[in-house]
C-alpha atoms as a PDB file:
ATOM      1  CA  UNK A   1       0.000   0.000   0.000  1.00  0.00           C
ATOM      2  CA  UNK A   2       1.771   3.079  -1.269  1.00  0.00           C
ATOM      3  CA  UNK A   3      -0.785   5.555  -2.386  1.00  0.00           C
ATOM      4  CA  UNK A   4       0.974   8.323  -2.924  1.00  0.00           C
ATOM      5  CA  UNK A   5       4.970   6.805  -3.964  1.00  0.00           C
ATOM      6  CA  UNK A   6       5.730   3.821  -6.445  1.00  0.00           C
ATOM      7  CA  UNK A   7       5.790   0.316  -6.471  1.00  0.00           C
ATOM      8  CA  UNK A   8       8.775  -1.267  -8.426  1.00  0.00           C
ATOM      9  CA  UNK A   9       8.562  -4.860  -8.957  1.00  0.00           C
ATOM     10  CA  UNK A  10      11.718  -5.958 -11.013  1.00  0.00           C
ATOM     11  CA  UNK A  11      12.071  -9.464  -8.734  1.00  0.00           C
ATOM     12  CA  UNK A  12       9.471 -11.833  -8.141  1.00  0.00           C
ATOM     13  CA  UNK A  13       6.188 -11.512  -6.022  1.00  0.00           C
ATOM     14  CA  UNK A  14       4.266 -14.563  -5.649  1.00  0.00           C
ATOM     15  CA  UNK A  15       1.433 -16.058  -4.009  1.00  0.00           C
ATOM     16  CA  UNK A  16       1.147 -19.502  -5.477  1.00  0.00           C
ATOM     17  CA  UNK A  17      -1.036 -22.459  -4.276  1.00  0.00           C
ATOM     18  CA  UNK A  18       0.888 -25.860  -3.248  1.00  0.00           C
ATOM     19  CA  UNK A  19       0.582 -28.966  -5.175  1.00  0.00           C
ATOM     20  CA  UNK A  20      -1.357 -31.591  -3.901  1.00  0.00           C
ATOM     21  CA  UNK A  21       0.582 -34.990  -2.457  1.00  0.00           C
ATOM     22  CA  UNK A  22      -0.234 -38.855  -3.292  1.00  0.00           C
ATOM     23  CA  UNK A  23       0.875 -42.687  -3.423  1.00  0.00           C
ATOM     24  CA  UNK A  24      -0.943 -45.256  -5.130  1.00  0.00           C
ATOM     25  CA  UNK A  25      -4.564 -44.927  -4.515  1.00  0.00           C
ATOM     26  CA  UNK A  26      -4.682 -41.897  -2.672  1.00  0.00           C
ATOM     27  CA  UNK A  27      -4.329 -37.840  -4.286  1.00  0.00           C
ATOM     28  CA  UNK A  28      -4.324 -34.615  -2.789  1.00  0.00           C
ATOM     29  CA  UNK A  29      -5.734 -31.632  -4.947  1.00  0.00           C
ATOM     30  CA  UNK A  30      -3.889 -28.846  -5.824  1.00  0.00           C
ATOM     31  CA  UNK A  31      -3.849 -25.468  -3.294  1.00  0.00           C
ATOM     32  CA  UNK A  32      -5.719 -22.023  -5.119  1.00  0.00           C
ATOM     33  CA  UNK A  33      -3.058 -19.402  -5.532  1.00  0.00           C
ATOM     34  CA  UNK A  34      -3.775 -16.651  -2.815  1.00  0.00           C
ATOM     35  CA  UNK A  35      -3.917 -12.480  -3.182  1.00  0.00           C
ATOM     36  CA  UNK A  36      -1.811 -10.116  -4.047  1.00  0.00           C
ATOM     37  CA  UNK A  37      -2.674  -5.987  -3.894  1.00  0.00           C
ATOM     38  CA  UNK A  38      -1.386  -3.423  -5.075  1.00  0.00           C
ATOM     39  CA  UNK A  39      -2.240   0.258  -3.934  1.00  0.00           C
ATOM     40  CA  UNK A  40       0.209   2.710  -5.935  1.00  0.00           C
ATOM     41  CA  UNK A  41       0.112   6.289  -7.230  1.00  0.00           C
ATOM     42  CA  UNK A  42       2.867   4.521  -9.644  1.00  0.00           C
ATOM     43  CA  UNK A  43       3.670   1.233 -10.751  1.00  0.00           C
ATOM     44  CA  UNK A  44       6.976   0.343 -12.527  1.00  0.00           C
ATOM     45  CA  UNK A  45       9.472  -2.203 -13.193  1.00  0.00           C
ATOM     46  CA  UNK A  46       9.488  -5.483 -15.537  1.00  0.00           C
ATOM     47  CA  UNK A  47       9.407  -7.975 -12.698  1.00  0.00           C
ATOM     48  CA  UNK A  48       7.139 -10.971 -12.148  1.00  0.00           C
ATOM     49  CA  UNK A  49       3.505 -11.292 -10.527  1.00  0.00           C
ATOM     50  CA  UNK A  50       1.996 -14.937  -9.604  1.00  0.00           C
ATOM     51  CA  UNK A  51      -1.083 -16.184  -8.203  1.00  0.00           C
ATOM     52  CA  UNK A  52      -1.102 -19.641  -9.812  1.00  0.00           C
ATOM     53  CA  UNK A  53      -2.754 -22.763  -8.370  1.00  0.00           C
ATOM     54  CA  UNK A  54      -1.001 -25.876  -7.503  1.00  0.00           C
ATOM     55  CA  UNK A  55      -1.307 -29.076  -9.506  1.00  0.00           C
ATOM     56  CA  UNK A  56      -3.081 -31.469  -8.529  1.00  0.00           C
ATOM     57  CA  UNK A  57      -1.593 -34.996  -7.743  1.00  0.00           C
ATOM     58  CA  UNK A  58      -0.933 -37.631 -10.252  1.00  0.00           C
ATOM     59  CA  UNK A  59      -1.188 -41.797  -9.505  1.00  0.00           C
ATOM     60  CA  UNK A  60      -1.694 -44.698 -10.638  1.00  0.00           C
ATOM     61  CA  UNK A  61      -4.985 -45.300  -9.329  1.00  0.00           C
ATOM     62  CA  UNK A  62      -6.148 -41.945  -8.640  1.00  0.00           C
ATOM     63  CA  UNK A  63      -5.470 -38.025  -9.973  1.00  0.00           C
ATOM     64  CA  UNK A  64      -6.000 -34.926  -7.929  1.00  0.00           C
ATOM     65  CA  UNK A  65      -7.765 -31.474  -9.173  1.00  0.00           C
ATOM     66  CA  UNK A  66      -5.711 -28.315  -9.756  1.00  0.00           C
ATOM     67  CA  UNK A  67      -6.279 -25.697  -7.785  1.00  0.00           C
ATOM     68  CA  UNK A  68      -7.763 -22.322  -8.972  1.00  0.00           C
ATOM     69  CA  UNK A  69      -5.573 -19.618  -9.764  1.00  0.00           C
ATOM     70  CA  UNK A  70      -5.485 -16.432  -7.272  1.00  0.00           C
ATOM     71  CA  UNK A  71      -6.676 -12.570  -7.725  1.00  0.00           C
ATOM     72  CA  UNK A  72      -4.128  -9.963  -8.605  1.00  0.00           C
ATOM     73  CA  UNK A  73      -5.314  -6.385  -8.125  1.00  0.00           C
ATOM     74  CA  UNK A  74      -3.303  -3.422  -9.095  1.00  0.00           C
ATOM     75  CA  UNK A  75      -4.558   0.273  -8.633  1.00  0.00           C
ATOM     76  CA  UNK A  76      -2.494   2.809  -9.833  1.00  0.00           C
ATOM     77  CA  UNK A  77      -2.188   6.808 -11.442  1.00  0.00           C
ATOM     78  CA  UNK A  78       0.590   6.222 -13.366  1.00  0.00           C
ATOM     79  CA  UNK A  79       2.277   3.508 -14.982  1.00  0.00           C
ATOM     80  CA  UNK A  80       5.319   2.222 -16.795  1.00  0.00           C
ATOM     81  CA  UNK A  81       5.463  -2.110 -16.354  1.00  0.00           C
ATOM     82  CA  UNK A  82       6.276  -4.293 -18.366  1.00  0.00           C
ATOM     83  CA  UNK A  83       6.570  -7.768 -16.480  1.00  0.00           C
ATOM     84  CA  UNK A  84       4.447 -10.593 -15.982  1.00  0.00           C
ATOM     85  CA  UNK A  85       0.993 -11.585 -14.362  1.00  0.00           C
ATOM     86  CA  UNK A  86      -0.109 -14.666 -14.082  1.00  0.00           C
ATOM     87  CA  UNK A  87      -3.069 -16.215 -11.872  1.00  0.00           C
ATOM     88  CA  UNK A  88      -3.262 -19.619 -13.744  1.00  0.00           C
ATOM     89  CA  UNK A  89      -5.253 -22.768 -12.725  1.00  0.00           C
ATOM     90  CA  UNK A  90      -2.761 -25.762 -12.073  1.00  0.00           C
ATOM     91  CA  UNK A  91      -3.219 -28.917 -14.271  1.00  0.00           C
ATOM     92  CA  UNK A  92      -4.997 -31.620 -13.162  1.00  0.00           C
ATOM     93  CA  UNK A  93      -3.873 -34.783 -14.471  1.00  0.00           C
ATOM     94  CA  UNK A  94      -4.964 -37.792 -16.144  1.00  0.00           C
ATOM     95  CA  UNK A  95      -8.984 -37.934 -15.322  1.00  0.00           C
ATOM     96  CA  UNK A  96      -9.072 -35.241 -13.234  1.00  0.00           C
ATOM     97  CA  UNK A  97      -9.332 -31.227 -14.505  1.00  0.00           C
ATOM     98  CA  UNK A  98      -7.731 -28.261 -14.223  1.00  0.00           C
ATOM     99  CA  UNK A  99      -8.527 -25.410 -12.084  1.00  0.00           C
ATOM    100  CA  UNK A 100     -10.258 -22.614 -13.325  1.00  0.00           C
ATOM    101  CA  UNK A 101      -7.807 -19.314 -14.398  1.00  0.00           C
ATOM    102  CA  UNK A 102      -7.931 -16.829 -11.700  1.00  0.00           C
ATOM    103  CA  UNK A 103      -8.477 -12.859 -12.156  1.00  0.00           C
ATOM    104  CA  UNK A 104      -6.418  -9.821 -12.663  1.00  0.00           C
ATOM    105  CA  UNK A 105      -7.527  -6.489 -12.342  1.00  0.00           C
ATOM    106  CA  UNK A 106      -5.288  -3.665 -13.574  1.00  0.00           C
ATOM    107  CA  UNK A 107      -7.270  -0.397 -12.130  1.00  0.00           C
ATOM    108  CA  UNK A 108      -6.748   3.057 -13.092  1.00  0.00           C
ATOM    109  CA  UNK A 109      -7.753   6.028 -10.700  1.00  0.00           C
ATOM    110  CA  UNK A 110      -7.959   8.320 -13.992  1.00  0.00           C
ATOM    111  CA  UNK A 111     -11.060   7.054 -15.913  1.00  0.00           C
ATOM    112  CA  UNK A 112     -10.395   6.333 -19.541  1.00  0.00           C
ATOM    113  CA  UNK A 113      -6.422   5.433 -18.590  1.00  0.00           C
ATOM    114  CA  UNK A 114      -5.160   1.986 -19.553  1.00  0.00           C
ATOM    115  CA  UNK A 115      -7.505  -0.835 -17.805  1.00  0.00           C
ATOM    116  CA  UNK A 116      -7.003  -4.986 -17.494  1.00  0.00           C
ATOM    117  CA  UNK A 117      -8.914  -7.858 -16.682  1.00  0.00           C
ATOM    118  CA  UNK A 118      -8.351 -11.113 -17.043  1.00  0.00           C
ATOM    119  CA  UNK A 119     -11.431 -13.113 -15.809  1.00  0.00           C
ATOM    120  CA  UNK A 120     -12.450 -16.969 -15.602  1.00  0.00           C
ATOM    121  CA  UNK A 121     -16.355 -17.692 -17.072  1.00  0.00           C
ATOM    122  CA  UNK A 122     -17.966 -18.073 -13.968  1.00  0.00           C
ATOM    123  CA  UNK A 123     -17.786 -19.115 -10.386  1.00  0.00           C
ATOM    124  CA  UNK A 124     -19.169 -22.545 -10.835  1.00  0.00           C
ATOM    125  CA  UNK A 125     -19.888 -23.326 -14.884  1.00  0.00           C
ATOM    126  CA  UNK A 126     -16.938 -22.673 -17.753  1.00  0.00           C
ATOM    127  CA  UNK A 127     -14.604 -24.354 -18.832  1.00  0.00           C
ATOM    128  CA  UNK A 128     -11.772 -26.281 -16.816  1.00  0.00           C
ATOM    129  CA  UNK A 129      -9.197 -25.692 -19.588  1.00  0.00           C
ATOM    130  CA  UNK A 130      -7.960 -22.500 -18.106  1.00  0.00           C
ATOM    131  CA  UNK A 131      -4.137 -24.039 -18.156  1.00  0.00           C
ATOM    132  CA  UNK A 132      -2.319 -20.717 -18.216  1.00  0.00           C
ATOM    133  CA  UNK A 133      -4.035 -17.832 -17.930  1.00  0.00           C
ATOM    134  CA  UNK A 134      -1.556 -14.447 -17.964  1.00  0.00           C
ATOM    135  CA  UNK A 135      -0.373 -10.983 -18.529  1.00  0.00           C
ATOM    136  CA  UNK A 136       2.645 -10.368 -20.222  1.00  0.00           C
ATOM    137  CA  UNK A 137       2.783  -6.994 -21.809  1.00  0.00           C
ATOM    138  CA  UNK A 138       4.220  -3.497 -21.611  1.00  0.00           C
ATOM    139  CA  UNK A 139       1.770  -0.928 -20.518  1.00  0.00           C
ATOM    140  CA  UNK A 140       1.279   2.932 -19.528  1.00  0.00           C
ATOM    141  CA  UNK A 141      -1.268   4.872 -17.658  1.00  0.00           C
ATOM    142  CA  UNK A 142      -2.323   5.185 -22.099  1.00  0.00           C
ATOM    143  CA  UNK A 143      -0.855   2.822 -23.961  1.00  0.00           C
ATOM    144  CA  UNK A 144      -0.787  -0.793 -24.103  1.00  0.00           C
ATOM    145  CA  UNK A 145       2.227  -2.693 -26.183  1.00  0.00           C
ATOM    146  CA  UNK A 146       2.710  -6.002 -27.280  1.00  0.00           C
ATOM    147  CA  UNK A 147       5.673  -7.392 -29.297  1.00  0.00           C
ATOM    148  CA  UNK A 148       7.329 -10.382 -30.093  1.00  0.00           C
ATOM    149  CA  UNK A 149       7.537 -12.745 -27.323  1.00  0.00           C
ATOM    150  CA  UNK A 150       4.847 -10.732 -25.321  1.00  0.00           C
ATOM    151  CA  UNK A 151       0.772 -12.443 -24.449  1.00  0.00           C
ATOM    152  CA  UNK A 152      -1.699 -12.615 -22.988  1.00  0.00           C
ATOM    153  CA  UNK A 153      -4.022 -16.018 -22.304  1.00  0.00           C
ATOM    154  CA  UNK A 154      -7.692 -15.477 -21.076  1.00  0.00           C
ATOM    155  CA  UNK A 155     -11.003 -13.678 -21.247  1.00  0.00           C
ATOM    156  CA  UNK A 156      -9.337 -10.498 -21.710  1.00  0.00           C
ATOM    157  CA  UNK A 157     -10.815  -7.032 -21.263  1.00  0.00           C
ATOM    158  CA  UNK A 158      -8.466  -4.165 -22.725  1.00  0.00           C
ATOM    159  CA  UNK A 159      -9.276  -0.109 -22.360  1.00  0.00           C
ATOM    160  CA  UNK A 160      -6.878   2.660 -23.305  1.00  0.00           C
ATOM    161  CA  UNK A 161      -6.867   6.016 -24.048  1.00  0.00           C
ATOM    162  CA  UNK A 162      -4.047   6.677 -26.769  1.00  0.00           C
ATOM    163  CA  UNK A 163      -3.588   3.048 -28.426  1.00  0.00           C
ATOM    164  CA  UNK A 164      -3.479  -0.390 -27.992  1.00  0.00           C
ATOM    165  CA  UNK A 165      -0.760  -2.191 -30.307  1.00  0.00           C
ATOM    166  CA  UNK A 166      -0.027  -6.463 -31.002  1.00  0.00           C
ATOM    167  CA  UNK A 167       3.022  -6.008 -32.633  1.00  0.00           C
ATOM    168  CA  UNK A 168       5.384  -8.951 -34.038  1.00  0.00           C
ATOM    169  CA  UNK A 169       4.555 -12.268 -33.284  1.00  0.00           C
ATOM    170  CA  UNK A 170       2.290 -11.317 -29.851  1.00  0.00           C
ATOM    171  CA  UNK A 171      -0.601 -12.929 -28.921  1.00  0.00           C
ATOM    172  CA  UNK A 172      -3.925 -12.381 -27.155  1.00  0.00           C
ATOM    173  CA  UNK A 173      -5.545 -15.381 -26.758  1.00  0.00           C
ATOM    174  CA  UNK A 174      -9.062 -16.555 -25.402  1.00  0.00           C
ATOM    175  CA  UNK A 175      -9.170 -20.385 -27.085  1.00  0.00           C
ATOM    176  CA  UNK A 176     -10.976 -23.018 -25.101  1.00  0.00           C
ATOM    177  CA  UNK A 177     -12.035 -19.975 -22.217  1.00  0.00           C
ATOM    178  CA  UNK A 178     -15.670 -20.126 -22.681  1.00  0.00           C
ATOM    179  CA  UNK A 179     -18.297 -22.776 -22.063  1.00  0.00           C
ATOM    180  CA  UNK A 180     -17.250 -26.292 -21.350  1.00  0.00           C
ATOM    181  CA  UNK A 181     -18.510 -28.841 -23.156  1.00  0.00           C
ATOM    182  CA  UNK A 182     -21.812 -29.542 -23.050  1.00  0.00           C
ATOM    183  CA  UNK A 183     -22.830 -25.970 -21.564  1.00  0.00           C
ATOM    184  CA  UNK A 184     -23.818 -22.555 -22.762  1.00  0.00           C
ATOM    185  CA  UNK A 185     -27.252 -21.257 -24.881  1.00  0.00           C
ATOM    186  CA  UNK A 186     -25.955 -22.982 -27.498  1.00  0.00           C
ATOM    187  CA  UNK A 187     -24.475 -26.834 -26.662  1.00  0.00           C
ATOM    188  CA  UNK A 188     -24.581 -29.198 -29.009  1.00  0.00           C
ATOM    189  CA  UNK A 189     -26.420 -32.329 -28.284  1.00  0.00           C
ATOM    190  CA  UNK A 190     -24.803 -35.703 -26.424  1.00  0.00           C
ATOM    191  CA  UNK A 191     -24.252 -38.082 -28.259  1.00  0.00           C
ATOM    192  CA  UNK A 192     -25.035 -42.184 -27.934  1.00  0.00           C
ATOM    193  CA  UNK A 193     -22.920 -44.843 -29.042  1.00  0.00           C
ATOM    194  CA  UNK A 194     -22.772 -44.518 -33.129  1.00  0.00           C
ATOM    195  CA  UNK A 195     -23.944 -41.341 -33.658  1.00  0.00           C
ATOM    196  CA  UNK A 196     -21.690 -38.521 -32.856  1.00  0.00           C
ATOM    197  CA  UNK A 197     -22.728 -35.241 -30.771  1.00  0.00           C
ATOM    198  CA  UNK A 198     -23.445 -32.004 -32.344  1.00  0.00           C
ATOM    199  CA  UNK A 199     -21.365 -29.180 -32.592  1.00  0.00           C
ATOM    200  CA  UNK A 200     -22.231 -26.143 -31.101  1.00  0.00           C
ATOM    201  CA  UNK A 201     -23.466 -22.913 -32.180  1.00  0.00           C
ATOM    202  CA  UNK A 202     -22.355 -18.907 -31.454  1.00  0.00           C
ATOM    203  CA  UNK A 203     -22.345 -16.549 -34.272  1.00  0.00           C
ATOM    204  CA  UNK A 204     -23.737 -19.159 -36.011  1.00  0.00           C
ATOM    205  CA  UNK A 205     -25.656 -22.958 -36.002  1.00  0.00           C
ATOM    206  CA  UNK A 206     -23.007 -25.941 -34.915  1.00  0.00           C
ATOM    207  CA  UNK A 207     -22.898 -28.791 -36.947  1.00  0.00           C
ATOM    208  CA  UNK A 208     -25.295 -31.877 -36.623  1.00  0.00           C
ATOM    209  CA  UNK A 209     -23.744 -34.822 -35.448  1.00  0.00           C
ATOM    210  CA  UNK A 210     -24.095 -38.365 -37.307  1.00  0.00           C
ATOM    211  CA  UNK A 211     -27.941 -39.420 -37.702  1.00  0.00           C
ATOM    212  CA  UNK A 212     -28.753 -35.724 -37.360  1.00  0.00           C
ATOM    213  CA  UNK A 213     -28.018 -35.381 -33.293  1.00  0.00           C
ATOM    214  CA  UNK A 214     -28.763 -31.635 -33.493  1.00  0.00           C
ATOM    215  CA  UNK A 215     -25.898 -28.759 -33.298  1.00  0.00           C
ATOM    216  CA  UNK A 216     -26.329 -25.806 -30.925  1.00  0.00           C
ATOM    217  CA  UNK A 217     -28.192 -22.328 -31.785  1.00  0.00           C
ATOM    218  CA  UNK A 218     -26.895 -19.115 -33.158  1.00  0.00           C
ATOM    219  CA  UNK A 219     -27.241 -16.650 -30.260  1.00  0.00           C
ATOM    220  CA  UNK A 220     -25.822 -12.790 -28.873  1.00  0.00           C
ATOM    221  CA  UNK A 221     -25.475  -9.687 -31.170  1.00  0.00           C
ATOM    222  CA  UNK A 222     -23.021  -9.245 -34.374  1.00  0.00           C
ATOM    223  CA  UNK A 223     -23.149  -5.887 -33.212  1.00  0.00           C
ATOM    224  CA  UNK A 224     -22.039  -6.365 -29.935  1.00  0.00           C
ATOM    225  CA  UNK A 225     -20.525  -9.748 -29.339  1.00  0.00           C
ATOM    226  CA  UNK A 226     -19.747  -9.505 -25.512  1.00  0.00           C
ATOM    227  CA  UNK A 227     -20.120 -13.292 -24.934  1.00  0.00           C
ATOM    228  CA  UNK A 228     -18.566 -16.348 -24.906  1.00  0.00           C
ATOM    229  CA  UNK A 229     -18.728 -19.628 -26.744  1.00  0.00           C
ATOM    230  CA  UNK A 230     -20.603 -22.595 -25.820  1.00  0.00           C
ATOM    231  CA  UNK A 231     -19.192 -26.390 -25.589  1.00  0.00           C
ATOM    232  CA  UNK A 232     -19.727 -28.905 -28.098  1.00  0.00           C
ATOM    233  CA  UNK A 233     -22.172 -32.356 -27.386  1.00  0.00           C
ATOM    234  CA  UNK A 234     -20.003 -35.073 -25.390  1.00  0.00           C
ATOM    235  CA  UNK A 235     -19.853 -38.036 -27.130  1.00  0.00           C
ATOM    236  CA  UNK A 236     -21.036 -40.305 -24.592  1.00  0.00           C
ATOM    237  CA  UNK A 237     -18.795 -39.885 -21.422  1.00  0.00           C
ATOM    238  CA  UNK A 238     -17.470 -36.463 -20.373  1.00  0.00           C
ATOM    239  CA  UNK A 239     -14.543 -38.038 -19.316  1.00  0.00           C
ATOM    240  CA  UNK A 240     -13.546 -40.062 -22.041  1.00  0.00           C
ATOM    241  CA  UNK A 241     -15.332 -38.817 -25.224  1.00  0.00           C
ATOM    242  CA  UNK A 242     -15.568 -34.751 -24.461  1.00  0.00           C
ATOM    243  CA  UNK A 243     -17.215 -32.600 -26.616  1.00  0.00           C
ATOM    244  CA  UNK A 244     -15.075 -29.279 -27.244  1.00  0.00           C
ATOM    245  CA  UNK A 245     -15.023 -26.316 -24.891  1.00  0.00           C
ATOM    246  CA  UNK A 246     -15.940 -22.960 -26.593  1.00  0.00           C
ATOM    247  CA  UNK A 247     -13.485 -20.055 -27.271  1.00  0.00           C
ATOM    248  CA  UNK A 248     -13.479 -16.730 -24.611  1.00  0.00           C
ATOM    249  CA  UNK A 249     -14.216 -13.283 -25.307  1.00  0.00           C
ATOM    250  CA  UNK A 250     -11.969 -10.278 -25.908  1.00  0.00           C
ATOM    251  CA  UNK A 251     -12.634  -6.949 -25.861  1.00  0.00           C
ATOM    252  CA  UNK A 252     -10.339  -3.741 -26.926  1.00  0.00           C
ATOM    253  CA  UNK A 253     -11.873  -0.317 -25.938  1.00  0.00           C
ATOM    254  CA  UNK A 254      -9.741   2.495 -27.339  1.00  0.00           C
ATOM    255  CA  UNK A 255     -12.404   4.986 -29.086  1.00  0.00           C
ATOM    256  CA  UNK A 256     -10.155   8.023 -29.429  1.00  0.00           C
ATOM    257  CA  UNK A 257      -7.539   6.214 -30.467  1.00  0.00           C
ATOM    258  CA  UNK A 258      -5.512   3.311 -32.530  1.00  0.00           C
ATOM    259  CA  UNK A 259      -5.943  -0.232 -32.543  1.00  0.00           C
ATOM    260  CA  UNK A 260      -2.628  -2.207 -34.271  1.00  0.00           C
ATOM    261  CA  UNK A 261      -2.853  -6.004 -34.800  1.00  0.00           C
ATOM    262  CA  UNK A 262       0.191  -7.102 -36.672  1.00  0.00           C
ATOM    263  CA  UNK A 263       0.228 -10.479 -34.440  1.00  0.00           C
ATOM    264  CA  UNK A 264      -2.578 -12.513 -33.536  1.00  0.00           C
ATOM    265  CA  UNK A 265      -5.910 -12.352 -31.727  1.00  0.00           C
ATOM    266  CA  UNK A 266      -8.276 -16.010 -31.286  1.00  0.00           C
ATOM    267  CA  UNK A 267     -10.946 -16.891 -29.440  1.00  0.00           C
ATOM    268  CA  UNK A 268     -10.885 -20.136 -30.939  1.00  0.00           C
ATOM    269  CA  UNK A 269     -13.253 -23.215 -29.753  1.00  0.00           C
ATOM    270  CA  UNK A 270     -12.005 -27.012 -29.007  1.00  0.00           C
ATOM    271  CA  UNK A 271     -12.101 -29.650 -31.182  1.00  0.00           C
ATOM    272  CA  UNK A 272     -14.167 -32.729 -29.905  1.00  0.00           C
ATOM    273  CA  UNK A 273     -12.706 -35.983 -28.981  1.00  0.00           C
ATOM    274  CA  UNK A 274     -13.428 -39.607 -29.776  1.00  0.00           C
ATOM    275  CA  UNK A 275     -12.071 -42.886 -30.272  1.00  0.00           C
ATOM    276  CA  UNK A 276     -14.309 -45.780 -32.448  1.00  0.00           C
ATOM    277  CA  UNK A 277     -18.031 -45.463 -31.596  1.00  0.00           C
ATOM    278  CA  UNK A 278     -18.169 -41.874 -29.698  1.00  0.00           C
ATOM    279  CA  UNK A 279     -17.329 -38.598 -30.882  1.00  0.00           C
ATOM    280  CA  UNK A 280     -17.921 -35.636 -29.209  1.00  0.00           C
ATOM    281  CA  UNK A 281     -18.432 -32.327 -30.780  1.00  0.00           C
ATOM    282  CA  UNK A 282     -16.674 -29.060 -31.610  1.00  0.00           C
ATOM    283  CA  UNK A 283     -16.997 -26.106 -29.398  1.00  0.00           C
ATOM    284  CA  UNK A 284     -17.837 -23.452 -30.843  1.00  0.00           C
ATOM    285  CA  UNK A 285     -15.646 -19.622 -31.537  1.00  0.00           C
ATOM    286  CA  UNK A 286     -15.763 -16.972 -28.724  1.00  0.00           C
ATOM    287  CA  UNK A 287     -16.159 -13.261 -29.077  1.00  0.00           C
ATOM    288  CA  UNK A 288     -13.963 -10.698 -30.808  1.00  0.00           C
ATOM    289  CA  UNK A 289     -14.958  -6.685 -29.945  1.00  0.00           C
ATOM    290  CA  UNK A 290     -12.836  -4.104 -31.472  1.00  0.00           C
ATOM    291  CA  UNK A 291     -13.868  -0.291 -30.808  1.00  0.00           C
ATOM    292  CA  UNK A 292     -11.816   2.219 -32.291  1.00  0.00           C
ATOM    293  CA  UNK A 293     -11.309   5.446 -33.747  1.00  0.00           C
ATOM    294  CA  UNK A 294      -8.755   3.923 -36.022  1.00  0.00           C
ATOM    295  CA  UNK A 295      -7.553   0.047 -36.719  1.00  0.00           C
ATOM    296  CA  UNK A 296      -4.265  -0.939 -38.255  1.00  0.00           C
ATOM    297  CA  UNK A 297      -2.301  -3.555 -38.835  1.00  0.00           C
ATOM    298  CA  UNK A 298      -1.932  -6.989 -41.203  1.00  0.00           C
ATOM    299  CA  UNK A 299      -2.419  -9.766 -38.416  1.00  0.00           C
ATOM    300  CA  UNK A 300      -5.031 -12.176 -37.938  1.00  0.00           C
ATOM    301  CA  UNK A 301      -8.282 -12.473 -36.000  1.00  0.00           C
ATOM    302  CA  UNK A 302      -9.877 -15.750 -35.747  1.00  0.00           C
ATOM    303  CA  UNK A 303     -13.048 -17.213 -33.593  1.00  0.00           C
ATOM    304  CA  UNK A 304     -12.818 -20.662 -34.760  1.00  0.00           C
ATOM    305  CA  UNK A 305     -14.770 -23.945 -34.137  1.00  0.00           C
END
């Protein structure tokens, strides 16, 4: 708490959750990653921020669930980092899933100055595929930069004043951060042994399955896609025939100013899984919301199924 000097964080401040212990038949789950708060008329430095969860343990007999990643909250007037913030879920092995990302809230006390946040689905329904979930960028109280070797994983939520710039090979990536499979307004349909589970739908219908096992519904605005996508049919067993999860959402908010993709944006969806007579379906794409006064760049943009 330093409301009126600077925080410089050029080492490592971390609050991560403990991995879970086992033998044979017997596994611990993972720990959540805790909090960590930051009060600052200025933040600086290039230094490393973690609120990750613990893995969860990994037997023969019997896998453990990864713990949740923590909350990072940052509130600040002025700005100049460029290090790294991660509140990822930690794997959970074999049988057993990952937990869900954690958040990260990058505050400003000036409205309209450079905002993050990084944000799982839900509290109890999204997907379990958060894996890592991260900051890595360079950012002032008014611009946000990204270049080569920079990203950012997760439901991402961008605002700045001047410009907001994905330079050289950086990504911002939402894939597999929406619905899990089989949830969301539009889930494809289960399906049984020899006919395969639908795909589902978003900005458009998912794809029937085999013998016409219906795909999800077309839902949200084209105008203002603010949603996520929704998980594709399981093919018979969520745990061994999973439909797809659906891709995130991503939103950049820089109205007076410039928008520069020149590396890659996705809120791609999961492919299904399946193995001889069960096949679970696609998920389907996330969201993608630009707003701009001007948008540059030759990179990509993609909200695949």
């Amino acid at each position: 708490n330093c409301p009126d000097g600077t925080v410089t964080i050029n080492g490592t401040v971390s609050a991560d959750g403990e991995a879970g212990y086992g033998a044979s038949d017997y596994t611990g789950g993972g720990g959540s990653g805790g909090s960590i708060w930051v009060i600052a008329n200025s933040i600086a430095g290039s230094g490393t921020i973690t609120a990750n969860g613990g893995n969860g343990a990994d037997q023969i007999n019997a896998d453990g669930g990864g713990g949740a990643g923590g909350r990072v909250h940052i509130k600040y007037t002025t700005a100049n980092f460029s290090g790294r913030i991660s509140v990822s879920g930690g794997s959970g092995p074999d049988w057993a899933t990952d937990g869900q990302q954690g958040s990260v809230w990058v505050e400003p006390t000036v409205a309209g100055n450079v905002e993050f946040s990084l944000s799982p689905v839900s509290a109890t329904i999204g997907s379990h595929h958060s894996g890592s979930a991260f900051i890595k960028s360079s950012f002032t109280a008014l611009y946000v930069r990204m270049v080569t070797g920079d990203s950012i994983l997760g439901n991402t939520n961008i605002t700045a004043k001047d410009s907001i710039a994905i330079q050289g090979s950086a990504l911002v990536s939402a894939n597999l951060k929406g619905y899990d499979a089989s949830y969301g307004t539009g889930q494809g349909a289960d399906g049984v042994q020899y006919n395969g589970a639908g795909g589902a739908g978003y900005g458009g219908e998912g794809g029937d399955g085999e013998e016409a096992l219906a795909g999800g519904v077309a839902y949200d605005d084209s105008t203002q896609p603010d949603n996520i996508g929704s998980g594709g049919g399981h093919g018979s067993s969520s745990y061994s025939y999973p439909g797809g999860a659906g891709g995130g959402r991503i939103k950049f908010n820089c109205p007076d100013g410039t928008v520069t993709i020149n590396g890659t944006v996705s809120a791609d969806g999961e492919a299904g899984y399946g193995a001889s007579d069960y096949t679970g379906g696609g998920g389907s794409g996330g969201s993608i919301w630009v707003i701009a006064n001007s948008i540059a760049g030759s990179g990509s943009s993609y909200t695949h199924n």
